[in-house]
C-alpha atoms as a PDB file:
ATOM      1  CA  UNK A   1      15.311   9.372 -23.987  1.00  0.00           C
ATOM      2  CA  UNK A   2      14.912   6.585 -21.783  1.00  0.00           C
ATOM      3  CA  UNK A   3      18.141   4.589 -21.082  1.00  0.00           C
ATOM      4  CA  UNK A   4      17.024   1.345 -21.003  1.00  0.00           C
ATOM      5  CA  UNK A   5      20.095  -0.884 -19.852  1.00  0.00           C
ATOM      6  CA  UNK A   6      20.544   1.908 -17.291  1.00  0.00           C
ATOM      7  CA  UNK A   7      17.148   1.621 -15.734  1.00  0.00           C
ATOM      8  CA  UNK A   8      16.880  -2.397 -16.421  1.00  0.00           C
ATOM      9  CA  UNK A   9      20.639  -2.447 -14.107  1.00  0.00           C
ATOM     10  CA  UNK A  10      19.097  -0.192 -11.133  1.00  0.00           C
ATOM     11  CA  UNK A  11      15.250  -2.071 -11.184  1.00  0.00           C
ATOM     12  CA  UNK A  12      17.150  -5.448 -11.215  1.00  0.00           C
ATOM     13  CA  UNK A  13      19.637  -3.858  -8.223  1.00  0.00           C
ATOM     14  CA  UNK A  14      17.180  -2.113  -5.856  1.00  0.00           C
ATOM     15  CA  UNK A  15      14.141  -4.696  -6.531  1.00  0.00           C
ATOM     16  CA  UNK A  16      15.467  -7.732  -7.816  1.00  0.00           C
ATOM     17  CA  UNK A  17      13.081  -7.917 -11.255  1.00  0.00           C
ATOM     18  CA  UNK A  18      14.551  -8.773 -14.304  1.00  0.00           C
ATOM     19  CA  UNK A  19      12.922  -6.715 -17.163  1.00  0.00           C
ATOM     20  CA  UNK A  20      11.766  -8.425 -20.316  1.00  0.00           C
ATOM     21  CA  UNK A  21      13.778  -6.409 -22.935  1.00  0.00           C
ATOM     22  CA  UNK A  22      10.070  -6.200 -25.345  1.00  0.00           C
ATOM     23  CA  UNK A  23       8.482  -5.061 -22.562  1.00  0.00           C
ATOM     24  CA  UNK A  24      10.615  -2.636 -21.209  1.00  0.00           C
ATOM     25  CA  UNK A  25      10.868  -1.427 -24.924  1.00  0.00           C
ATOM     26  CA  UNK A  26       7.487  -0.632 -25.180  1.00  0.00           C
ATOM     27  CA  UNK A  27       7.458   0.870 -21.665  1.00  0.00           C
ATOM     28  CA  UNK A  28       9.756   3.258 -22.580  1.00  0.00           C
ATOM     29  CA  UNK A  29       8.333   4.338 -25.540  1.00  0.00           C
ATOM     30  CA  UNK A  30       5.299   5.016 -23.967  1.00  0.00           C
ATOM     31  CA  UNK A  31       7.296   7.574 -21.404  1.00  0.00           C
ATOM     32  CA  UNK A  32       8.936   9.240 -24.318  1.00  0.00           C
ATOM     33  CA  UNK A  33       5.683   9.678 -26.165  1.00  0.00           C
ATOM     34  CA  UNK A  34       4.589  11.278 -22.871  1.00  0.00           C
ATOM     35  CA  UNK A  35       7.649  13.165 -21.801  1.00  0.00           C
ATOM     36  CA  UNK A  36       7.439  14.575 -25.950  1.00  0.00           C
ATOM     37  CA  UNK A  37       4.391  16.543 -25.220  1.00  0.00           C
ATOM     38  CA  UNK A  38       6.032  18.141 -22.129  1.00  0.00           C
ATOM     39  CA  UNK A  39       9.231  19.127 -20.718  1.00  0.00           C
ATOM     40  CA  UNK A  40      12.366  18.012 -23.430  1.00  0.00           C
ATOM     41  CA  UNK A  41      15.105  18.662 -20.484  1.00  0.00           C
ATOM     42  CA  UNK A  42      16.898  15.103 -20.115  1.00  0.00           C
ATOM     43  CA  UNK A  43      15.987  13.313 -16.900  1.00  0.00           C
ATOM     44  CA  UNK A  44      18.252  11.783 -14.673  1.00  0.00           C
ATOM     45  CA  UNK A  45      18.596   8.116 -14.689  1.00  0.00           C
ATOM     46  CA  UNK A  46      17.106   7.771 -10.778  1.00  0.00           C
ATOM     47  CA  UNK A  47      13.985   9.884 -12.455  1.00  0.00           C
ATOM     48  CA  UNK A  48      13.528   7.476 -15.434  1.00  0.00           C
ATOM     49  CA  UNK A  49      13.848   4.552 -13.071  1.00  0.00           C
ATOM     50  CA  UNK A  50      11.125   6.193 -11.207  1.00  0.00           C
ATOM     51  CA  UNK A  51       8.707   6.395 -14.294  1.00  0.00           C
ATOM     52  CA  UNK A  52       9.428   3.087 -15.225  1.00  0.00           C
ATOM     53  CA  UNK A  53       9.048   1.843 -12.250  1.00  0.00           C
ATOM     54  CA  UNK A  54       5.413   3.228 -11.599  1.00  0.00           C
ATOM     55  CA  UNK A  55       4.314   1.418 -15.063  1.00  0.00           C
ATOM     56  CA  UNK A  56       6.064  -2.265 -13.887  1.00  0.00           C
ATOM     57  CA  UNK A  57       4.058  -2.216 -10.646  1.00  0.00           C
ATOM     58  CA  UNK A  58       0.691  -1.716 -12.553  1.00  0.00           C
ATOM     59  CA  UNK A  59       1.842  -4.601 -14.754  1.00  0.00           C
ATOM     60  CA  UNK A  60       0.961  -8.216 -15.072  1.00  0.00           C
ATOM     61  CA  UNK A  61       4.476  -9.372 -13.912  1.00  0.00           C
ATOM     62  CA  UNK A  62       4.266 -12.400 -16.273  1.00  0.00           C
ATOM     63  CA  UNK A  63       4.445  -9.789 -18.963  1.00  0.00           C
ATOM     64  CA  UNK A  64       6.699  -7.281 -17.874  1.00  0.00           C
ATOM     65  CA  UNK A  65       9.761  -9.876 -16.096  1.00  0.00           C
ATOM     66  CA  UNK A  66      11.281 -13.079 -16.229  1.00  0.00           C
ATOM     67  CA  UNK A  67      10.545 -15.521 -13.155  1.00  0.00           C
ATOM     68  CA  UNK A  68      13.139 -15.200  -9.898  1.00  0.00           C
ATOM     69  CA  UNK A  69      12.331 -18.122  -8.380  1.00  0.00           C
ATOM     70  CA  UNK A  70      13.971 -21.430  -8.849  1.00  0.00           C
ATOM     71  CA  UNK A  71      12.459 -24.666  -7.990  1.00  0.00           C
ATOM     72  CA  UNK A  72      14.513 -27.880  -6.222  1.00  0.00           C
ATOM     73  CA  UNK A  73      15.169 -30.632  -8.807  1.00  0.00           C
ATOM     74  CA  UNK A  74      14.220 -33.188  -6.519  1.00  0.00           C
ATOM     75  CA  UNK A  75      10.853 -31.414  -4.692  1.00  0.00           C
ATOM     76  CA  UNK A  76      10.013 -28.969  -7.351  1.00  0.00           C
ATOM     77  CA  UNK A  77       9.255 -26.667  -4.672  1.00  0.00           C
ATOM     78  CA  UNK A  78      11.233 -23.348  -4.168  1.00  0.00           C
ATOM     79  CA  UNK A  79      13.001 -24.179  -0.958  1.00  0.00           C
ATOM     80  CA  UNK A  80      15.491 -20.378  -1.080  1.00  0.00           C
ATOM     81  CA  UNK A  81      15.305 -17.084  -1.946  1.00  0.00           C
ATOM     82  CA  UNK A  82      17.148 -15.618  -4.734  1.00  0.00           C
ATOM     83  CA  UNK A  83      19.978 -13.316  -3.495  1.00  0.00           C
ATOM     84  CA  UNK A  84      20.734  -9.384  -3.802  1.00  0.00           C
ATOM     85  CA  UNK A  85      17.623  -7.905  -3.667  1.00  0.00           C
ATOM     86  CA  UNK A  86      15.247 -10.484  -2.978  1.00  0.00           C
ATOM     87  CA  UNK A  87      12.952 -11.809  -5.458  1.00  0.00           C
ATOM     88  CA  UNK A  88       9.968  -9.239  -7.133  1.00  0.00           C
ATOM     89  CA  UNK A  89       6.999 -11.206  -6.932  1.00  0.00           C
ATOM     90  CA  UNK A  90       3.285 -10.192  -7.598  1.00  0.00           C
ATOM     91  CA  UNK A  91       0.235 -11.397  -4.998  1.00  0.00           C
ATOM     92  CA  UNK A  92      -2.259 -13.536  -6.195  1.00  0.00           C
ATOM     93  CA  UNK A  93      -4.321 -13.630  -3.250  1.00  0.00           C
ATOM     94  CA  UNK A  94      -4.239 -12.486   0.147  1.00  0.00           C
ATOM     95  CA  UNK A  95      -6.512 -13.865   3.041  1.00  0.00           C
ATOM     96  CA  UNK A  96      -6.849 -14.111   6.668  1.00  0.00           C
ATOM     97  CA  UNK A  97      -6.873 -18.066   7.567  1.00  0.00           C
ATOM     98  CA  UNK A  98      -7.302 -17.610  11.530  1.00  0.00           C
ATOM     99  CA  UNK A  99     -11.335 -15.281  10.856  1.00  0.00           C
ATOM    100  CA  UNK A 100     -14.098 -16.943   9.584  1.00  0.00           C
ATOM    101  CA  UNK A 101     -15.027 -16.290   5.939  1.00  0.00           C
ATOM    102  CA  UNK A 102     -18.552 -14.431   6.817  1.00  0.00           C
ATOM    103  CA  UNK A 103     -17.584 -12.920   9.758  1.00  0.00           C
ATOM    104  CA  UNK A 104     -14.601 -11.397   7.392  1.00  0.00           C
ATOM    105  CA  UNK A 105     -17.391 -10.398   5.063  1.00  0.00           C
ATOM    106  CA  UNK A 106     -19.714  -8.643   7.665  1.00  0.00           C
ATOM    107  CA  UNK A 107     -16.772  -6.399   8.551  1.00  0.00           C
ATOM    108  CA  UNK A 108     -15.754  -5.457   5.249  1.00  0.00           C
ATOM    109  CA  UNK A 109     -19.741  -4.549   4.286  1.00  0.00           C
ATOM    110  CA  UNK A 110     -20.100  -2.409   7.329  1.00  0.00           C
ATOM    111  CA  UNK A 111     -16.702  -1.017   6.885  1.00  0.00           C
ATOM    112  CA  UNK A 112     -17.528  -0.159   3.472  1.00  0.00           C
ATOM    113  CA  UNK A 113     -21.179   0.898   4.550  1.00  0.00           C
ATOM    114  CA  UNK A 114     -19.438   3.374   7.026  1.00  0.00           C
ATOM    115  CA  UNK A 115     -17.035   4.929   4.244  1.00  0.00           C
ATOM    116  CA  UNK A 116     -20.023   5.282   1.762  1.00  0.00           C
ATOM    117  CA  UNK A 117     -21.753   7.791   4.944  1.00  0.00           C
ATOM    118  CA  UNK A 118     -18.531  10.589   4.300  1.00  0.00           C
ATOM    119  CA  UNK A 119     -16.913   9.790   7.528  1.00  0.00           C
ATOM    120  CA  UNK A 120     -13.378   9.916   7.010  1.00  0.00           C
ATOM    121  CA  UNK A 121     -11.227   6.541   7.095  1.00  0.00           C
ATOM    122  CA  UNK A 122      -8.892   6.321   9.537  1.00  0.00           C
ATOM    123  CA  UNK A 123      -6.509   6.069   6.957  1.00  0.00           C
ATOM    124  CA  UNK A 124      -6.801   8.827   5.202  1.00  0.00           C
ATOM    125  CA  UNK A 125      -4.738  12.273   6.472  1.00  0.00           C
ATOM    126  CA  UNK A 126      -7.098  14.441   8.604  1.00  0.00           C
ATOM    127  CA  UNK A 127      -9.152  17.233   6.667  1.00  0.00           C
ATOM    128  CA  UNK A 128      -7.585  20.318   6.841  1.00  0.00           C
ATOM    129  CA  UNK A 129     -10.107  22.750   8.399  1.00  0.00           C
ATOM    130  CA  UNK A 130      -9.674  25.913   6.276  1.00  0.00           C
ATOM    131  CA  UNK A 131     -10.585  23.583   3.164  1.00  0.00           C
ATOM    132  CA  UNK A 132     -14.228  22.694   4.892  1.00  0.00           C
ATOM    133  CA  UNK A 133     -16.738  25.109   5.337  1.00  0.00           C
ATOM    134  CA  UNK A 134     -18.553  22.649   7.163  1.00  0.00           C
ATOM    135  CA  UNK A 135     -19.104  20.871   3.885  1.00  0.00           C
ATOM    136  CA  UNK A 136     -17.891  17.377   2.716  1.00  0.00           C
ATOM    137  CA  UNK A 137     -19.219  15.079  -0.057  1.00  0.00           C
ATOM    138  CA  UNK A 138     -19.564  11.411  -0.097  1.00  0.00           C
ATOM    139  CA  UNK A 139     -20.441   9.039  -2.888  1.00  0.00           C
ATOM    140  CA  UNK A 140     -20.738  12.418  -5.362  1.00  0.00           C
ATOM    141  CA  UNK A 141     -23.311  14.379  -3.188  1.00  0.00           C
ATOM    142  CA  UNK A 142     -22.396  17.453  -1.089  1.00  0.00           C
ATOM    143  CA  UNK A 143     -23.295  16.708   2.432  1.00  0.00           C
ATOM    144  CA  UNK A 144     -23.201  19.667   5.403  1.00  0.00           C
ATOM    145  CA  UNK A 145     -22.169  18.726   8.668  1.00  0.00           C
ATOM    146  CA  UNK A 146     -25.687  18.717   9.944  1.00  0.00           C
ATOM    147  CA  UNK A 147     -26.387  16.768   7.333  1.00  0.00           C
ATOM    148  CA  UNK A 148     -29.063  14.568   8.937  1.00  0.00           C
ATOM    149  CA  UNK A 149     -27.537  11.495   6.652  1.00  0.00           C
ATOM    150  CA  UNK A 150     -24.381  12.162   8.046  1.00  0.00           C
ATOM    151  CA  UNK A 151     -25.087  12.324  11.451  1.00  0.00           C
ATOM    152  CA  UNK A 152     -27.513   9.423  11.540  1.00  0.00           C
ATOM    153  CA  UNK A 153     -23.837   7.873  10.548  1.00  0.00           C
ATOM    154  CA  UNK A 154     -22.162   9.310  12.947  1.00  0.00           C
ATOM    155  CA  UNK A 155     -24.347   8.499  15.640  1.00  0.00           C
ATOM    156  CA  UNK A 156     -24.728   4.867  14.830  1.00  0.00           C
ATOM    157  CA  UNK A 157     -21.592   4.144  14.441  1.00  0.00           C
ATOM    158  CA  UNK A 158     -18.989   6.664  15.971  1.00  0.00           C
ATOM    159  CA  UNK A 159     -15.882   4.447  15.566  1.00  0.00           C
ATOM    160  CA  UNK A 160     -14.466   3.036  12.391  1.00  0.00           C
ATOM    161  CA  UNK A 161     -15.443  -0.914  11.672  1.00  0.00           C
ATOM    162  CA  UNK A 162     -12.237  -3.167  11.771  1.00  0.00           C
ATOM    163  CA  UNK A 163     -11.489  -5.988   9.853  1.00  0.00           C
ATOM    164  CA  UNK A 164     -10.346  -9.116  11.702  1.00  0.00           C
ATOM    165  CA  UNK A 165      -6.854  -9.621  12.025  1.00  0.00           C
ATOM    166  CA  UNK A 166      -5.203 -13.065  12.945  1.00  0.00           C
ATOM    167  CA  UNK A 167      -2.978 -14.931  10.358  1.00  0.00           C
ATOM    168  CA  UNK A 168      -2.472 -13.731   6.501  1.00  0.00           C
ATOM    169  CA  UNK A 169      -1.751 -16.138   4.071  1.00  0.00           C
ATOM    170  CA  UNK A 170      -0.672 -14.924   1.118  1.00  0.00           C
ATOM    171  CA  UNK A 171      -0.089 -16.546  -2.765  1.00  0.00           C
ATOM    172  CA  UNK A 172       2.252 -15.632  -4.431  1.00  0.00           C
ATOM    173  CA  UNK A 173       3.751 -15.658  -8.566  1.00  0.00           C
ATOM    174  CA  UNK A 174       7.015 -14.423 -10.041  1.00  0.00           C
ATOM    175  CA  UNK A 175       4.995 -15.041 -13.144  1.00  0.00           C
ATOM    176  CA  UNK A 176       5.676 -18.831 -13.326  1.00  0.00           C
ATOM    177  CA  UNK A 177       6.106 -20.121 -10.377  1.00  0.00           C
ATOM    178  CA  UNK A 178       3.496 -19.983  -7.353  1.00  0.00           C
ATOM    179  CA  UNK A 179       4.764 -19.780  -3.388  1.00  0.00           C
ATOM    180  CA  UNK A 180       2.257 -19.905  -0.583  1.00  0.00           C
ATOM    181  CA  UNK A 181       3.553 -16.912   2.155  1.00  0.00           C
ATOM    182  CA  UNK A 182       2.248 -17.260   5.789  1.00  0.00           C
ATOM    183  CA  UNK A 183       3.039 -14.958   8.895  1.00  0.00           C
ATOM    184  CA  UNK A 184       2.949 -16.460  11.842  1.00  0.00           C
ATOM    185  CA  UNK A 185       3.490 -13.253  13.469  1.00  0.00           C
ATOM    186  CA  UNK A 186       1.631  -9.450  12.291  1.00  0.00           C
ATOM    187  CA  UNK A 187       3.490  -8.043   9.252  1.00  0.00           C
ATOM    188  CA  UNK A 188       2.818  -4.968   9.437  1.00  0.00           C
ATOM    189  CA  UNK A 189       3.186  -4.320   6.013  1.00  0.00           C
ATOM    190  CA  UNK A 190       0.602  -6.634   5.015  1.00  0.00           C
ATOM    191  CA  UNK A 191      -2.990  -5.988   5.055  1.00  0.00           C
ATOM    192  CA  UNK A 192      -5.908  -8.425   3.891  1.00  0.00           C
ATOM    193  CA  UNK A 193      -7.196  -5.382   2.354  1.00  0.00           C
ATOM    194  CA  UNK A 194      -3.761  -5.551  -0.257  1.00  0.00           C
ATOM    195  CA  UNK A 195      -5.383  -5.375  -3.567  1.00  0.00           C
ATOM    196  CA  UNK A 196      -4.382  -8.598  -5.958  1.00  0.00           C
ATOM    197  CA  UNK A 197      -1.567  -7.817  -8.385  1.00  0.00           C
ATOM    198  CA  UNK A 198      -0.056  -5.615  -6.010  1.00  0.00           C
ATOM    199  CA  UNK A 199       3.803  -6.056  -5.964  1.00  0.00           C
ATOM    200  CA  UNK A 200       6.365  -7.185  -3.610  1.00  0.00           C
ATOM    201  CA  UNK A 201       9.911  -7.999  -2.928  1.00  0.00           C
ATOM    202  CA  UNK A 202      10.735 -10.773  -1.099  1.00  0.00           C
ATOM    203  CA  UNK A 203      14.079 -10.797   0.518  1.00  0.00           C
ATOM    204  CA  UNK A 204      14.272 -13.455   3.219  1.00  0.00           C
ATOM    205  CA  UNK A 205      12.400 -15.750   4.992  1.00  0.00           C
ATOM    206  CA  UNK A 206      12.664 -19.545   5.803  1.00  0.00           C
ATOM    207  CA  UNK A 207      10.736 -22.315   3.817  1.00  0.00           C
ATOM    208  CA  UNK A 208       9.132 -24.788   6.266  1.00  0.00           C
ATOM    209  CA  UNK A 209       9.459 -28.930   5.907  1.00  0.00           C
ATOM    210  CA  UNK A 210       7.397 -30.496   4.088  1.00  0.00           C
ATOM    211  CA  UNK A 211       4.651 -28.127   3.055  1.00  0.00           C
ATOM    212  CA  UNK A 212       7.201 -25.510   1.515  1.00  0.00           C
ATOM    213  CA  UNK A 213       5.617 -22.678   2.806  1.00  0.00           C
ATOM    214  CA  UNK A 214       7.360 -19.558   3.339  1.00  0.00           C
ATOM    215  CA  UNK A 215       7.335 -17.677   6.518  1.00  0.00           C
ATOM    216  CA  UNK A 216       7.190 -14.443   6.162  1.00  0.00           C
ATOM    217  CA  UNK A 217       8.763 -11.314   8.628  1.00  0.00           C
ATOM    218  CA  UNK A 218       8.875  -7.676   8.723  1.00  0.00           C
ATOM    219  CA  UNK A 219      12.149  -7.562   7.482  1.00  0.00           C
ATOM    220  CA  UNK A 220      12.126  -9.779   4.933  1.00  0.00           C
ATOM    221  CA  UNK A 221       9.261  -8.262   2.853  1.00  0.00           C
ATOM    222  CA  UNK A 222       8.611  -4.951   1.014  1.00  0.00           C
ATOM    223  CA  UNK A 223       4.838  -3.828  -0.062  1.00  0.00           C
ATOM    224  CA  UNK A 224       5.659  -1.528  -3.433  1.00  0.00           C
ATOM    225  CA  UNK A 225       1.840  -1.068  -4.413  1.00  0.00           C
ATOM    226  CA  UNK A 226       0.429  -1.111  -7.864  1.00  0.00           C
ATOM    227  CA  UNK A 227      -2.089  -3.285  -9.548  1.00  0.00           C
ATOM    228  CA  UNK A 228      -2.919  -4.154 -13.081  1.00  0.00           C
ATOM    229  CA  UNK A 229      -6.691  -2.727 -14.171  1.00  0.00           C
ATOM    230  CA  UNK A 230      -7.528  -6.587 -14.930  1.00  0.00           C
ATOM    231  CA  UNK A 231      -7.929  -7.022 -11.394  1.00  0.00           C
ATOM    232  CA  UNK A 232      -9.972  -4.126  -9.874  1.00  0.00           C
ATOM    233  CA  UNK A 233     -13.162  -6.535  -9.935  1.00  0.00           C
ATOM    234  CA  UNK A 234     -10.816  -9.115  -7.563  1.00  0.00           C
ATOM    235  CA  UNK A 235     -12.193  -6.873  -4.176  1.00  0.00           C
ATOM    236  CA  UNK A 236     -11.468  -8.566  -0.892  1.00  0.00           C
ATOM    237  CA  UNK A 237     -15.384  -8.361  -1.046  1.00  0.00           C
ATOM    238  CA  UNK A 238     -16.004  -9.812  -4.099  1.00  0.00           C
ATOM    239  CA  UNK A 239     -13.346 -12.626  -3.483  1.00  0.00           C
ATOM    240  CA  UNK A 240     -15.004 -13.387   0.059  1.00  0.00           C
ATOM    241  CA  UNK A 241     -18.154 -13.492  -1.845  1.00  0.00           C
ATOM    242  CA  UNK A 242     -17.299 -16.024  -4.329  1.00  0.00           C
ATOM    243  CA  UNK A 243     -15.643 -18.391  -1.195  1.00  0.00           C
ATOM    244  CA  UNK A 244     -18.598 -18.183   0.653  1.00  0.00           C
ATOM    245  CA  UNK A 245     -21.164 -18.863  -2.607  1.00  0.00           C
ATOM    246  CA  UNK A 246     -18.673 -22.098  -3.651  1.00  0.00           C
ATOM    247  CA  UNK A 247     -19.885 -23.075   0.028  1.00  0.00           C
ATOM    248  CA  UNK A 248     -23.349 -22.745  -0.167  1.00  0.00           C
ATOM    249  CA  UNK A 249     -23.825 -19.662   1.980  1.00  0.00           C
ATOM    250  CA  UNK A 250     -25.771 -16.946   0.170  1.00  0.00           C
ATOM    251  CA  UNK A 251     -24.801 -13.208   0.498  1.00  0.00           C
ATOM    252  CA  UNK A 252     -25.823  -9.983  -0.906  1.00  0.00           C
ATOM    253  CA  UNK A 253     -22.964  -9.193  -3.482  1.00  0.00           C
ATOM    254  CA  UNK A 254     -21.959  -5.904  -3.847  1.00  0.00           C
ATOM    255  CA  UNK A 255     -23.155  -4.151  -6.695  1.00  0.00           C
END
């Protein structure tokens, strides 16, 4: 059984989101009806948390929590943070403001165009060599390492296409209430490539006069992952794509 005031106390402790009691209900339901068909040895609470935990960050978070964020009476703007853990807060869209939209775009098609060859991302652990016999598959088809696709790849473009870096702005929604998030130096948890609905917690930062954006710092953020399914379509691709269409510029979209 999953003890639901138990895990709703250590989520609200460690990551600040208050769990909508229906929700959470029907989250933990769902684990049982999983956990049934398994292993009937009771789990510790830090283990339920866990399991809980992996279904709120694939959530939409105005389904799964209440908001965290208060606005000012007088502004209506969220001008603090909430205390403890910070405030759990979903991204609604992530984009680099300092790299031109198409120039962003050319990037992430050849960077895309390289991973479609087989050639490893650079962020992806190295291939262990006693699982390769000199054989690798990309986009479903078995390729060998002379593999005249591959090494036409490999010869055209040796090194792994980078996206731009400069400035990330960054929306962001407790579920109500919308903050714009800006870093005015690298976070280096943040990436541009950060699908939408992807969770963080927020824990400090400082709200600048009169725009009420918040700045955002290394310290004062944590990137949890997860996504809803709604949004797999929302690719930094596809979103580039629309940006540049609503401008009049006409590029191939990805298929």
């Amino acid at each position: 059984m999953i003890d639901r005031t138990g895990v709703s106390r250590a989520i609200k402790r460690t990551y600040g989101a208050t769990l909508r009691p229906q929700w959470l209900e029907q989250c933990a339901e769902h684990i049982e009806t999983e956990l049934a068909q398994g292993a009937r040895a009771e789990l510790h609470l830090e283990v339920q948390t866990r399991l809980v935990l992996e279904q709120l960050l694939d959530s939409e978070i105005s389904d799964s929590c209440y908001p965290a964020l208060a606005t000012d009476r007088d502004s209506g703007r969220v001008t603090e943070l909430p205390g403890g853990a910070g405030a759990f807060l979903q991204i609604q869209e992530i984009m680099d403001i300092g790299v031109s939209k198409h120039a962003m775009w050319e990037a992430v098609r050849e960077k895309e165009d390289f991973e479609q060859c087989g050639i490893r991302p650079s962020y992806l652990p190295a291939r262990d060599e006693s699982d390769s016999d000199g054989v690798f598959t990309a986009g479903g088809t078995q390729h060998s390492m002379a593999d005249p696709a591959a090494s036409e790849c490999e010869t055209d473009g040796e090194r792994e296409p980078r996206i731009p870096r400069t400035a990330l702005k960054v929306e962001l929604t407790d579920g109500k209430t919308r903050i714009s998030g800006v870093e005015l130096t690298p976070v280096s948890q943040l990436s541009v490539e950060l699908p939408v609905g992807t969770k963080v917690v927020v824990s400090a930062g400082r709200f600048l006069e009169p725009t009420g954006m918040l700045v955002l710092s290394s310290g004062g953020i944590r990137v949890l992952g997860g996504a809803p399914s709604h949004y797999k379509q929302h690719t930094l691709r596809a979103r580039l794509e629309s940006l540049l269409h609503a401008r009049g510029m006409h590029v191939s979209r990805a298929e």
